[in-house]
Every structure is written in C-alpha cells, then in structure tokens.
PDB file of N, CA and C in Angstrom:
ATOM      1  N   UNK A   1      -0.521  16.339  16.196  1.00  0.00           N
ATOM      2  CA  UNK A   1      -0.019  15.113  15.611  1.00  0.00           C
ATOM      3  C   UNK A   1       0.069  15.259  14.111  1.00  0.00           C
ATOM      4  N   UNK A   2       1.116  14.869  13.629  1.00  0.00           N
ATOM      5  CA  UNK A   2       1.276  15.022  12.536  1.00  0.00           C
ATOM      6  C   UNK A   2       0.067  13.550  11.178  1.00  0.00           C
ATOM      7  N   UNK A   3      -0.352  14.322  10.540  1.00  0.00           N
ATOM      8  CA  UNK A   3      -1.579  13.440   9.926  1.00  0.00           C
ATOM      9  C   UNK A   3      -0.718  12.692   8.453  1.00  0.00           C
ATOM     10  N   UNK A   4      -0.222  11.656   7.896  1.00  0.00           N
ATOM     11  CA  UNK A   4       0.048  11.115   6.978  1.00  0.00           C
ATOM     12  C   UNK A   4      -0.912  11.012   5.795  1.00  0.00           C
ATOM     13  N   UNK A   5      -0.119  10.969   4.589  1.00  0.00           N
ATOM     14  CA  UNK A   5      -0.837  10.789   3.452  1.00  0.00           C
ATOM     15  C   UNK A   5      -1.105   9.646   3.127  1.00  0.00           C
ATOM     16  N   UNK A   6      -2.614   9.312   3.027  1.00  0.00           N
ATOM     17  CA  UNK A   6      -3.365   8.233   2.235  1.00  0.00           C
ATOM     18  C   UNK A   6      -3.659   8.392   1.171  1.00  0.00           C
ATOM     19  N   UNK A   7      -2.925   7.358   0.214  1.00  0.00           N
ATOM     20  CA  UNK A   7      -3.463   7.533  -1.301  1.00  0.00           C
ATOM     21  C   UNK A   7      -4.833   7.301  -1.766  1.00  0.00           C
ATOM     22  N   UNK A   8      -5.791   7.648  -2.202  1.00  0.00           N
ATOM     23  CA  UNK A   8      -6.989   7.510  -2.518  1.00  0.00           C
ATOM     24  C   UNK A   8      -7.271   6.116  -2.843  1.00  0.00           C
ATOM     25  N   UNK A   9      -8.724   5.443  -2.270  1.00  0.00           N
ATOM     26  CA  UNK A   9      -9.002   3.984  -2.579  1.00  0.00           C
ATOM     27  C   UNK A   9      -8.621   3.944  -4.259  1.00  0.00           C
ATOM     28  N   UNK A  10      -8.818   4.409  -4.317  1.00  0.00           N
ATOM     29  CA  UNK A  10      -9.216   4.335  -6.253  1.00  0.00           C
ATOM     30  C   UNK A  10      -8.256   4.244  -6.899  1.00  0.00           C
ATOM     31  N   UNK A  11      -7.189   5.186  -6.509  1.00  0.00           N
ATOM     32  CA  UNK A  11      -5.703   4.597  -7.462  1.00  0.00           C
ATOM     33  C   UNK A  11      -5.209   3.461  -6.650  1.00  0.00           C
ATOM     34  N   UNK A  12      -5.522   2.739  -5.724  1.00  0.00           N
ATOM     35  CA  UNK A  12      -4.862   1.480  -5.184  1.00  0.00           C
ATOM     36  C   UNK A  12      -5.720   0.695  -6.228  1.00  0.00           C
ATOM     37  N   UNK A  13      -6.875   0.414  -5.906  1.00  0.00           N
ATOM     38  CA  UNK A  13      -7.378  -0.521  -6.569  1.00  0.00           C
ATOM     39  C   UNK A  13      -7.098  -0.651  -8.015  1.00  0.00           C
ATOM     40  N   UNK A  14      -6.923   0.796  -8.724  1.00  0.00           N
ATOM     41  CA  UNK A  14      -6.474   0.639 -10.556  1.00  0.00           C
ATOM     42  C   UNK A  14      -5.046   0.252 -10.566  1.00  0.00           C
ATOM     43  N   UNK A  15      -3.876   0.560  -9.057  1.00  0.00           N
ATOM     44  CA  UNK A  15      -3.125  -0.111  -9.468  1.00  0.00           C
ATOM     45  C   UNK A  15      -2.817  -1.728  -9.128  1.00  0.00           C
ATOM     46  N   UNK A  16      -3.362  -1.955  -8.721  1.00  0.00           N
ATOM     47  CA  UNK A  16      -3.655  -3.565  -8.222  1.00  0.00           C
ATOM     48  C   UNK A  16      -4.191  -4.121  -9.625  1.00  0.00           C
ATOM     49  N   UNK A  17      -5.287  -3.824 -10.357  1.00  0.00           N
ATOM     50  CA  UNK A  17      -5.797  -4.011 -11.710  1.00  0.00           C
ATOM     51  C   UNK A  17      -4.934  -4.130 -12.737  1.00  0.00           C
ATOM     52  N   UNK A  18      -3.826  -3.005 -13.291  1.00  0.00           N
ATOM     53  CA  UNK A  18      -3.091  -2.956 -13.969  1.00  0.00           C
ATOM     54  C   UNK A  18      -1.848  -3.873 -13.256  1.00  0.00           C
ATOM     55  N   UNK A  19      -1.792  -4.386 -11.774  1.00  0.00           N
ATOM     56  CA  UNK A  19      -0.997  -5.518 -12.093  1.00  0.00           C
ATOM     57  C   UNK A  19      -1.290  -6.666 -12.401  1.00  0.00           C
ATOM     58  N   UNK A  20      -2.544  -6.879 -12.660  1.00  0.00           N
ATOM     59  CA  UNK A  20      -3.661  -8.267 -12.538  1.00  0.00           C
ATOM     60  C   UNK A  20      -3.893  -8.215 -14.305  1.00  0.00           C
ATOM     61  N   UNK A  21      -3.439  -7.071 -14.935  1.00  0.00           N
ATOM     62  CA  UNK A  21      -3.500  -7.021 -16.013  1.00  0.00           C
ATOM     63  C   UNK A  21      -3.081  -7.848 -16.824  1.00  0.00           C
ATOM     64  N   UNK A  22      -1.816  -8.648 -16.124  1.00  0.00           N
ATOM     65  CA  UNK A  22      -1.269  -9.671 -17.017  1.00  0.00           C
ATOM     66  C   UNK A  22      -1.276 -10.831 -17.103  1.00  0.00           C
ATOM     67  N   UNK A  23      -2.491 -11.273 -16.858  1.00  0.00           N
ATOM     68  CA  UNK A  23      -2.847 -12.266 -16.906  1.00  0.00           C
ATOM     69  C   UNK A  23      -4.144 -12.473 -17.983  1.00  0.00           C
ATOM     70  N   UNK A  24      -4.167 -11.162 -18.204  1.00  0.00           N
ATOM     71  CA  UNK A  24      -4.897 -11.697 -19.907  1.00  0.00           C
ATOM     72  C   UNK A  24      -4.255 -11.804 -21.051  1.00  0.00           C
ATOM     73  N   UNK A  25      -3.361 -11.653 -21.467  1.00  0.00           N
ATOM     74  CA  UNK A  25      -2.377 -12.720 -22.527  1.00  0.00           C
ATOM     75  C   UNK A  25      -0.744 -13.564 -21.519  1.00  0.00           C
ATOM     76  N   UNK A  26      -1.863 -14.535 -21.985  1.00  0.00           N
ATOM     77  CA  UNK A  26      -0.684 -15.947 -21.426  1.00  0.00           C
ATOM     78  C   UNK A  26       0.640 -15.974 -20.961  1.00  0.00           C
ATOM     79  N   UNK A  27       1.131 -15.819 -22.310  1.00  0.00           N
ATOM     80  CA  UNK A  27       2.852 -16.132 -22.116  1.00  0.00           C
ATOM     81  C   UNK A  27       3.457 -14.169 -22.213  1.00  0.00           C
ATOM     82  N   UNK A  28       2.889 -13.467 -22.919  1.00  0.00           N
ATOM     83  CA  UNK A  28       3.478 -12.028 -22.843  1.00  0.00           C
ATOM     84  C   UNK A  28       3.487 -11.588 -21.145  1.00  0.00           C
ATOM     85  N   UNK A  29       2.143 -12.092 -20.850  1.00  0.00           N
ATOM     86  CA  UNK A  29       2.191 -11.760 -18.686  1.00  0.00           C
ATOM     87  C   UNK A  29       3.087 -11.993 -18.173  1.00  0.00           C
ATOM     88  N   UNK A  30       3.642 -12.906 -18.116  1.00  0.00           N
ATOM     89  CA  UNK A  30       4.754 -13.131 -17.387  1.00  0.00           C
ATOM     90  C   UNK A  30       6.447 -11.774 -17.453  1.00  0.00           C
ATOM     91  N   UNK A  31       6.457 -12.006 -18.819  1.00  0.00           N
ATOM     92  CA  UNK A  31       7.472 -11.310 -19.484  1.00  0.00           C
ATOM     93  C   UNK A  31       6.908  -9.702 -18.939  1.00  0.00           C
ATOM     94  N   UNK A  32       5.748  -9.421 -18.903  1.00  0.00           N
ATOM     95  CA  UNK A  32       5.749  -8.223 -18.833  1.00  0.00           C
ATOM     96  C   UNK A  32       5.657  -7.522 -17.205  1.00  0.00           C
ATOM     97  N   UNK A  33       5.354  -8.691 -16.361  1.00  0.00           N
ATOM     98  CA  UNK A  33       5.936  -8.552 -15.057  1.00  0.00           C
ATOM     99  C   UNK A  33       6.879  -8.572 -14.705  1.00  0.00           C
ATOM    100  N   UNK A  34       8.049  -8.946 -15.040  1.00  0.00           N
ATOM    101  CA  UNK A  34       9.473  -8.490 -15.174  1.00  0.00           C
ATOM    102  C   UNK A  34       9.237  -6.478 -15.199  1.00  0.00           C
ATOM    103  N   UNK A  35       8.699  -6.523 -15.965  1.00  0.00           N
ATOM    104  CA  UNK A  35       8.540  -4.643 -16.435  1.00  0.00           C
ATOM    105  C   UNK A  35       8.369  -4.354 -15.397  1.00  0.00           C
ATOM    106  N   UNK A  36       6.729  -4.728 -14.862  1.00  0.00           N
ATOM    107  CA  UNK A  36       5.736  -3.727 -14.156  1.00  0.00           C
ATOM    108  C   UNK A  36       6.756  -3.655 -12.666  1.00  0.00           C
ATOM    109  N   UNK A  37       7.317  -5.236 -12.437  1.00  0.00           N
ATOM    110  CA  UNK A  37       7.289  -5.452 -10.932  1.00  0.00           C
ATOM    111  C   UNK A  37       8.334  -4.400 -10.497  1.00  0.00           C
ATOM    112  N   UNK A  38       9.619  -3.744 -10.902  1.00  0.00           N
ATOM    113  CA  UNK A  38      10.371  -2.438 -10.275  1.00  0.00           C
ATOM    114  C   UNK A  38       9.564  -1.353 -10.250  1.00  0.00           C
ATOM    115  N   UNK A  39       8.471  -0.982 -11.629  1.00  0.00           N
ATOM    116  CA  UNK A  39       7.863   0.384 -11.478  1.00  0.00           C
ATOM    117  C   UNK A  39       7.007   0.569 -10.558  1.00  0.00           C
ATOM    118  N   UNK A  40       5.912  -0.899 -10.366  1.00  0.00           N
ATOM    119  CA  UNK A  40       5.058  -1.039  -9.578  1.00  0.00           C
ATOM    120  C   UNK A  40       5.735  -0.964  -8.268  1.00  0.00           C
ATOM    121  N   UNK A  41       6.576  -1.226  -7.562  1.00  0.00           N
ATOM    122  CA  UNK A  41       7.166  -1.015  -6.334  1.00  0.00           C
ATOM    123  C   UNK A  41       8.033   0.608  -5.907  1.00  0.00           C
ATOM    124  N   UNK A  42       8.355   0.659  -7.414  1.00  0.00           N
ATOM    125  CA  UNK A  42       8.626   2.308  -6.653  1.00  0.00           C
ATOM    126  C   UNK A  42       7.178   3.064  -6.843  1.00  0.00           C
ATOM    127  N   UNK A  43       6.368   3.021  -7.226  1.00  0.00           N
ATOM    128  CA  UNK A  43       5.182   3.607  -6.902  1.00  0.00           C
ATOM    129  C   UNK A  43       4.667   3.000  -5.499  1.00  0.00           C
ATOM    130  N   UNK A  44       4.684   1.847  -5.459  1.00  0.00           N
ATOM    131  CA  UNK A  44       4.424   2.034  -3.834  1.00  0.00           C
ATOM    132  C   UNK A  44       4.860   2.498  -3.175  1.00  0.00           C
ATOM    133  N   UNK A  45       6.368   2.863  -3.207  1.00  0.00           N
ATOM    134  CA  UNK A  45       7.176   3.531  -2.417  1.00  0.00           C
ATOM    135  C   UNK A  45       6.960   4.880  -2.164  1.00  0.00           C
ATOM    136  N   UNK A  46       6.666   5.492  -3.381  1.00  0.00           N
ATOM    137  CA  UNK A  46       6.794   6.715  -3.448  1.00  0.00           C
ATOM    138  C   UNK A  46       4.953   7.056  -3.001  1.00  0.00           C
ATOM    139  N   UNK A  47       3.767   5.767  -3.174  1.00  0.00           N
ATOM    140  CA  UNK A  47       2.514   6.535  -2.498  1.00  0.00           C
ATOM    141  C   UNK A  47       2.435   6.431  -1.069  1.00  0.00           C
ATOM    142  N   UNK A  48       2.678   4.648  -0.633  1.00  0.00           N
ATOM    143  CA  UNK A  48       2.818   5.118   1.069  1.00  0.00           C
ATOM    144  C   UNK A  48       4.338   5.598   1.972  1.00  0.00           C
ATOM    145  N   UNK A  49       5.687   5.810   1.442  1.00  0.00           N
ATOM    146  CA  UNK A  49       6.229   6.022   2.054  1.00  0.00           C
ATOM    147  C   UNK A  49       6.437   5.230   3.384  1.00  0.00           C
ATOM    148  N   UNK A  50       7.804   5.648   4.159  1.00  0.00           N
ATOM    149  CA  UNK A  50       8.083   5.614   5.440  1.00  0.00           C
ATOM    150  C   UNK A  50       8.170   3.760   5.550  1.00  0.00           C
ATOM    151  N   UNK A  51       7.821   3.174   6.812  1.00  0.00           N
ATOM    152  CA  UNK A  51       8.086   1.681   6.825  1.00  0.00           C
ATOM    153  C   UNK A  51       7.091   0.646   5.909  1.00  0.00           C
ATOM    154  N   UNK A  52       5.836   1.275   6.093  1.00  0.00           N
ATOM    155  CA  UNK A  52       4.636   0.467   5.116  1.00  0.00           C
ATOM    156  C   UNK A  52       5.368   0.372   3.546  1.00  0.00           C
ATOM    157  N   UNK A  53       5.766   1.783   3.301  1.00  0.00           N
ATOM    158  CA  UNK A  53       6.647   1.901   2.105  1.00  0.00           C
ATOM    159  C   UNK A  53       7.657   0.794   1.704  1.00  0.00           C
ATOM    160  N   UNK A  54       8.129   0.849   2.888  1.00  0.00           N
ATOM    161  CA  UNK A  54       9.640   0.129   2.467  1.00  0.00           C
ATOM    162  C   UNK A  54       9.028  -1.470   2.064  1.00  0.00           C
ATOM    163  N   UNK A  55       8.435  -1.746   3.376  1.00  0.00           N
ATOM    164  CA  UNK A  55       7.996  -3.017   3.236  1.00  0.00           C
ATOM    165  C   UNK A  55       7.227  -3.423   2.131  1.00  0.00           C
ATOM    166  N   UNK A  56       5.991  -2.606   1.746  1.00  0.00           N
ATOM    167  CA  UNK A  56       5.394  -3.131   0.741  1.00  0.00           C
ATOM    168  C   UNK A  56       5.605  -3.043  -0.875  1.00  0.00           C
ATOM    169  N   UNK A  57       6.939  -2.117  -0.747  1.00  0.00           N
ATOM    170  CA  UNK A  57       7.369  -2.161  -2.054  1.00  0.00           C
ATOM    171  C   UNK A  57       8.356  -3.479  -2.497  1.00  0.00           C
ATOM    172  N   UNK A  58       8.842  -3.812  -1.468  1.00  0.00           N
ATOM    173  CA  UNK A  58       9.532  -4.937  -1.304  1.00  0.00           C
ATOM    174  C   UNK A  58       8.849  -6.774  -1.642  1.00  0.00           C
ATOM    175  N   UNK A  59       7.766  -6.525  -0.827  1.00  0.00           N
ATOM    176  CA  UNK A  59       6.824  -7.485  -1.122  1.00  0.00           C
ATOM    177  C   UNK A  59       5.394  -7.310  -2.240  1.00  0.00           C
ATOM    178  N   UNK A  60       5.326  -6.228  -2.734  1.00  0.00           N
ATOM    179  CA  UNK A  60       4.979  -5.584  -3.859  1.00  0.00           C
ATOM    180  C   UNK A  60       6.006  -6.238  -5.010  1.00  0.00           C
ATOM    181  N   UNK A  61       7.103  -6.042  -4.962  1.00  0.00           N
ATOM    182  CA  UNK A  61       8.290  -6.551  -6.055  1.00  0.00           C
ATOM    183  C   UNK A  61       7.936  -7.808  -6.163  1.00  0.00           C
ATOM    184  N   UNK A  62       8.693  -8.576  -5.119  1.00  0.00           N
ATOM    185  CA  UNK A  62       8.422 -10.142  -5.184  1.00  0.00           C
ATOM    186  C   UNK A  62       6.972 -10.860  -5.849  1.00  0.00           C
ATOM    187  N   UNK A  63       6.113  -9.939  -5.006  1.00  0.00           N
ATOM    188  CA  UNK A  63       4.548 -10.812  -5.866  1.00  0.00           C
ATOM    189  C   UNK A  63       4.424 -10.622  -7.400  1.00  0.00           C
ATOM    190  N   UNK A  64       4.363  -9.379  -7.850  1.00  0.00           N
ATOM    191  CA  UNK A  64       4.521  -8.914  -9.686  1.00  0.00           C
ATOM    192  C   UNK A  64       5.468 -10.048  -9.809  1.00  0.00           C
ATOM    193  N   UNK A  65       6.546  -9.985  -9.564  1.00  0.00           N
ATOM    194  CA  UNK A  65       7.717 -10.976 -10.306  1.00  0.00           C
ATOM    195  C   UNK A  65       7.743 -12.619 -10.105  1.00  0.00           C
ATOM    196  N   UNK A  66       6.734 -12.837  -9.334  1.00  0.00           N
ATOM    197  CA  UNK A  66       6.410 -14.364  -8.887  1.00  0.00           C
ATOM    198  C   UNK A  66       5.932 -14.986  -9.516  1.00  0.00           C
ATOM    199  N   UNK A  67       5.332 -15.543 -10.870  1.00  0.00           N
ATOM    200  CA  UNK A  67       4.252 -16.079 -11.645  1.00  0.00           C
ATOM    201  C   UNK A  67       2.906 -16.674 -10.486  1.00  0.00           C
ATOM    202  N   UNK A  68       2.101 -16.315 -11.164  1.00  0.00           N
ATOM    203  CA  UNK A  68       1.153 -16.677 -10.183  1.00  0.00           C
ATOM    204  C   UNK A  68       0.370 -15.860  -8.859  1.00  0.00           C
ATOM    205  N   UNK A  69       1.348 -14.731  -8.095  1.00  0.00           N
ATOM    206  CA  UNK A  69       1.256 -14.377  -7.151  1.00  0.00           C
ATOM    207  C   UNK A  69       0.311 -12.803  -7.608  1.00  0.00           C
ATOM    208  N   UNK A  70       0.251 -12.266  -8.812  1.00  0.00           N
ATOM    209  CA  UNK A  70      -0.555 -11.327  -9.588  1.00  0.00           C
ATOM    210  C   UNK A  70      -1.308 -11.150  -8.888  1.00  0.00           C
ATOM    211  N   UNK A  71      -2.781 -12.074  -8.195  1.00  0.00           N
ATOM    212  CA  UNK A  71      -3.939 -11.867  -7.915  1.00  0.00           C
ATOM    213  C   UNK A  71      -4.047 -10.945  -6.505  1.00  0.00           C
ATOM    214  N   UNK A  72      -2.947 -11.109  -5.640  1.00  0.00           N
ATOM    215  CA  UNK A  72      -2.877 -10.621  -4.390  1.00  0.00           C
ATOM    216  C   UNK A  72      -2.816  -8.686  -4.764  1.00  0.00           C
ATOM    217  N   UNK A  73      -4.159  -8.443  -3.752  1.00  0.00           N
ATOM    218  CA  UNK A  73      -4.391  -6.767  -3.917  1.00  0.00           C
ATOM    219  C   UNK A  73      -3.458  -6.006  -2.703  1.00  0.00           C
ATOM    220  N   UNK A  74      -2.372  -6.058  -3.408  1.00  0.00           N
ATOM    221  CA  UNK A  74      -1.026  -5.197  -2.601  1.00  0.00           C
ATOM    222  C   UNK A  74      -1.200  -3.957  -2.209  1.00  0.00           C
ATOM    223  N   UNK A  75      -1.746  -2.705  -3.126  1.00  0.00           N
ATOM    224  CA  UNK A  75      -2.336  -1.791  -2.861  1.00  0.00           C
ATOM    225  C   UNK A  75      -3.075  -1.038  -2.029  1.00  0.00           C
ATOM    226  N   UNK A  76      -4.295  -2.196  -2.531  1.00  0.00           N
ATOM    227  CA  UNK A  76      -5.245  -2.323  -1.616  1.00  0.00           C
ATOM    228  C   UNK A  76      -5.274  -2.679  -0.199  1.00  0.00           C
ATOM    229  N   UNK A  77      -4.890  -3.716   0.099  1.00  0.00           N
ATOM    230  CA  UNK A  77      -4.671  -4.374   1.318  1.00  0.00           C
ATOM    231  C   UNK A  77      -3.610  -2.862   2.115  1.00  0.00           C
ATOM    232  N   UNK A  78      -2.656  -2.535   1.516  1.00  0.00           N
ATOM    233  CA  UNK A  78      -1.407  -1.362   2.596  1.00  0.00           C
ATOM    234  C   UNK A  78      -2.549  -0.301   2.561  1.00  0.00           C
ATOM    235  N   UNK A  79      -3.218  -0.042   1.873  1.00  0.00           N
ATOM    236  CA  UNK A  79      -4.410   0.936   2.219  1.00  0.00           C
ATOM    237  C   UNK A  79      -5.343   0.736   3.063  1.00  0.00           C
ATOM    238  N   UNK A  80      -6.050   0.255   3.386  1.00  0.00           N
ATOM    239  CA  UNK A  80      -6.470  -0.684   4.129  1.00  0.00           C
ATOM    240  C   UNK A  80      -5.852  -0.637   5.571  1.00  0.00           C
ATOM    241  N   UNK A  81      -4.406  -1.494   5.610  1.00  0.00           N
ATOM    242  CA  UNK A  81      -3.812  -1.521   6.854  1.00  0.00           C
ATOM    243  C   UNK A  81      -3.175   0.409   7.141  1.00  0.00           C
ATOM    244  N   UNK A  82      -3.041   1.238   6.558  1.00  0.00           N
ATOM    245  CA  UNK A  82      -2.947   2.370   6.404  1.00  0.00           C
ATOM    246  C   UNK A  82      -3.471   3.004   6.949  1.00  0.00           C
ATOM    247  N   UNK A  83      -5.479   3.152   6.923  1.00  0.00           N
ATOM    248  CA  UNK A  83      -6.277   3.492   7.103  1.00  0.00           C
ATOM    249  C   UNK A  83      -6.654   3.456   8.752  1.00  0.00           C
ATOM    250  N   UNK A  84      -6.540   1.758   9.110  1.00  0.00           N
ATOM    251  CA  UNK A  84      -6.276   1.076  10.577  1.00  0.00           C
ATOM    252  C   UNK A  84      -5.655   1.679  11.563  1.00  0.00           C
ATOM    253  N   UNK A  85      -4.515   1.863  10.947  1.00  0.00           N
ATOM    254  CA  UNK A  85      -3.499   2.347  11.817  1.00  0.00           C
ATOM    255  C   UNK A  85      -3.349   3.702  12.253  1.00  0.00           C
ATOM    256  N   UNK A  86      -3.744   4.472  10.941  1.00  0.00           N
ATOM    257  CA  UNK A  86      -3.933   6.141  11.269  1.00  0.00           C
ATOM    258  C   UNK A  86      -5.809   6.318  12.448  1.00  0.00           C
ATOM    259  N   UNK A  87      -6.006   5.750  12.323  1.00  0.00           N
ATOM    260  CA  UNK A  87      -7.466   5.836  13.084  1.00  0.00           C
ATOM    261  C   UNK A  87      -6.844   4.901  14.593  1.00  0.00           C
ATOM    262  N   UNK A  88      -6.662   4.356  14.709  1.00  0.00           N
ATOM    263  CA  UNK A  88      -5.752   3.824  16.168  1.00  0.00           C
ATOM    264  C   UNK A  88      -5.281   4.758  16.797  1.00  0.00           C
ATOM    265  N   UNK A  89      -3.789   5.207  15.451  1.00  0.00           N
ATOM    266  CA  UNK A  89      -3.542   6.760  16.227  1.00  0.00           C
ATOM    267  C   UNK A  89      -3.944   8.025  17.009  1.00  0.00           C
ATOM    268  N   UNK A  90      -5.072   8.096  16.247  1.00  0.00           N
ATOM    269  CA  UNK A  90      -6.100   9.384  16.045  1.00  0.00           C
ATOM    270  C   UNK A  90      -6.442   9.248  17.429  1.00  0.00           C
ATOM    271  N   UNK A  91      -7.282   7.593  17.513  1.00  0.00           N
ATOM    272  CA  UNK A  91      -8.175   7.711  18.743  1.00  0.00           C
ATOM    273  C   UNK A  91      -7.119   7.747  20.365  1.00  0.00           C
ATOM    274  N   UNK A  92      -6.132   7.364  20.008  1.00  0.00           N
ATOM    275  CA  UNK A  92      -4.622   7.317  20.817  1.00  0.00           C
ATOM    276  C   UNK A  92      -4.824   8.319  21.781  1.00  0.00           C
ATOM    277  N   UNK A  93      -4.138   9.212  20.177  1.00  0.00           N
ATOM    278  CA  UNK A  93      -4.319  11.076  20.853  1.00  0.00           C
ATOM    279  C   UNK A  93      -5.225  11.741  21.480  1.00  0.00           C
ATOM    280  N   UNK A  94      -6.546  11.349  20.821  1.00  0.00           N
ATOM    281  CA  UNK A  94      -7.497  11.886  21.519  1.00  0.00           C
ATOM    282  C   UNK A  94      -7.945  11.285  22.884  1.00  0.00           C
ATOM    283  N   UNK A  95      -7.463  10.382  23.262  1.00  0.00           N
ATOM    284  CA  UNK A  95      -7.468   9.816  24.889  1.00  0.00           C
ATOM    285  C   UNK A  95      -6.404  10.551  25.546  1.00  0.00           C
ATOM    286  N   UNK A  96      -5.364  10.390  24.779  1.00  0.00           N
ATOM    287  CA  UNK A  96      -4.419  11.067  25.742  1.00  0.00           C
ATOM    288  C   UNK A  96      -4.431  12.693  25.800  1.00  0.00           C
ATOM    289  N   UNK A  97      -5.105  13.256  25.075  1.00  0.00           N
ATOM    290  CA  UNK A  97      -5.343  14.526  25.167  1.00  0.00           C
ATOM    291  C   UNK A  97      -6.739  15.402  26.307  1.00  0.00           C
ATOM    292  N   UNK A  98      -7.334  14.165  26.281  1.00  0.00           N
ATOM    293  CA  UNK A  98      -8.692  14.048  27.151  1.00  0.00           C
ATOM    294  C   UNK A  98      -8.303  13.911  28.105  1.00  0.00           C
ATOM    295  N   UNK A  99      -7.689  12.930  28.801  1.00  0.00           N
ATOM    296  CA  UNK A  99      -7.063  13.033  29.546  1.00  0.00           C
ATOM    297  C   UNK A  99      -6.295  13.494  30.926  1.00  0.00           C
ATOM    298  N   UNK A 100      -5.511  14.741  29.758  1.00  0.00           N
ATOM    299  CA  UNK A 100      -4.759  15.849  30.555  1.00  0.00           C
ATOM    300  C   UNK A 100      -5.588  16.628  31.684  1.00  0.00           C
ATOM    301  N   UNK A 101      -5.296  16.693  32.655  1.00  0.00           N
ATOM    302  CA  UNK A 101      -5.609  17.406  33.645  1.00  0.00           C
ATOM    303  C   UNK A 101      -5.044  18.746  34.001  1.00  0.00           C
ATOM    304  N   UNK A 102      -5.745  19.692  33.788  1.00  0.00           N
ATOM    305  CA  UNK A 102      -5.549  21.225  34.400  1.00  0.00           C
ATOM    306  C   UNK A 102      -5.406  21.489  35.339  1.00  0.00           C
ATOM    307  N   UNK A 103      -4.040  21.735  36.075  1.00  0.00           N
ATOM    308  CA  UNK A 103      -4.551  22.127  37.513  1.00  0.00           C
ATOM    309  C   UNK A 103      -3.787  23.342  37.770  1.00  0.00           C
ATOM    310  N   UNK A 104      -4.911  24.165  38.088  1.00  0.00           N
ATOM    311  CA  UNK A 104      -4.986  26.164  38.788  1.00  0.00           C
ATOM    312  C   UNK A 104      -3.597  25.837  39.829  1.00  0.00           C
TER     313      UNK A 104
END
C-alpha cells in the first residue's frame, strides 16, 4: 500500500499561528489576510495534496479571507483528520491481508 505524506504536527500548528497572527494589530489584520489567505492555501495544497488538498486549501482560503474566521486551526485539524484516515487504512490492509488464505 502505498503510505502518504504527513506534514509534521509542528509546521501545522506554526502555520495556523502565523495565520492567527493577525489579529494582533487591528486594522493592518485584516488587510494583511488578503496577503496570507492565497499563500496560505497554496501551502496547504502543496503540504497535504490530493482531495484533503484540494478541499482544504479551498476552505483554508475562505477562512484567512473572512474577518473573524482566523481562529479556526485549518492545519491542524487536516492533520489530524490525515492522521485518522491513514491509520483506518493501515488497519484495513492489515485485515485484509490476514485474512488471505493459502491453499496447497
């Protein structure tokens, strides 16, 4: 089975931070989520890839660019559901590999 790449807890969470960043000066935050919210989404794109990718860069965009919506850990959370899903898999395979019956 082919094993997917998980980005490390640690750069999700610093990038979740640096989008939460802008909310320590007032009126520049806003303006500067305009910036972050395309870069911040092609970095999601480009760390989880494939459909999680698509999707959460998408809804990654929208939240940065939403006033207000900053606090939500986008990152974090697709890491998270990332993590879930590859271990589901895992245990999948390994049933269905257990399974298999040999017969002489």
């Amino acid at each position: 089975m082919e094993r997917r790449f998980t980005p490390a807890l640690w750069t999700c969470v610093v990038m979740d931070l640096i989008g939460c960043a802008s909310y320590t000066v007032p009126v520049l935050g806003e303006v500067s989520d305009v910036i972050w919210a395309p870069i911040s989404a092609i970095i999601f794109y480009r760390m989880f890839g494939s459909s999680l990718g698509a999707f959460g860069s998408v809804f990654n965009f929208m939240e940065e660019l939403f006033p207000g919506l900053d606090f939500i850990p986008t990152f974090t959370l697709s890491w998270v559901v990332r993590r879930i899903t590859q271990s589901i898999r895992e245990r999948k395979t390994a049933e269905m590999q257990s399974s298999r019956v040999i017969v002489p």
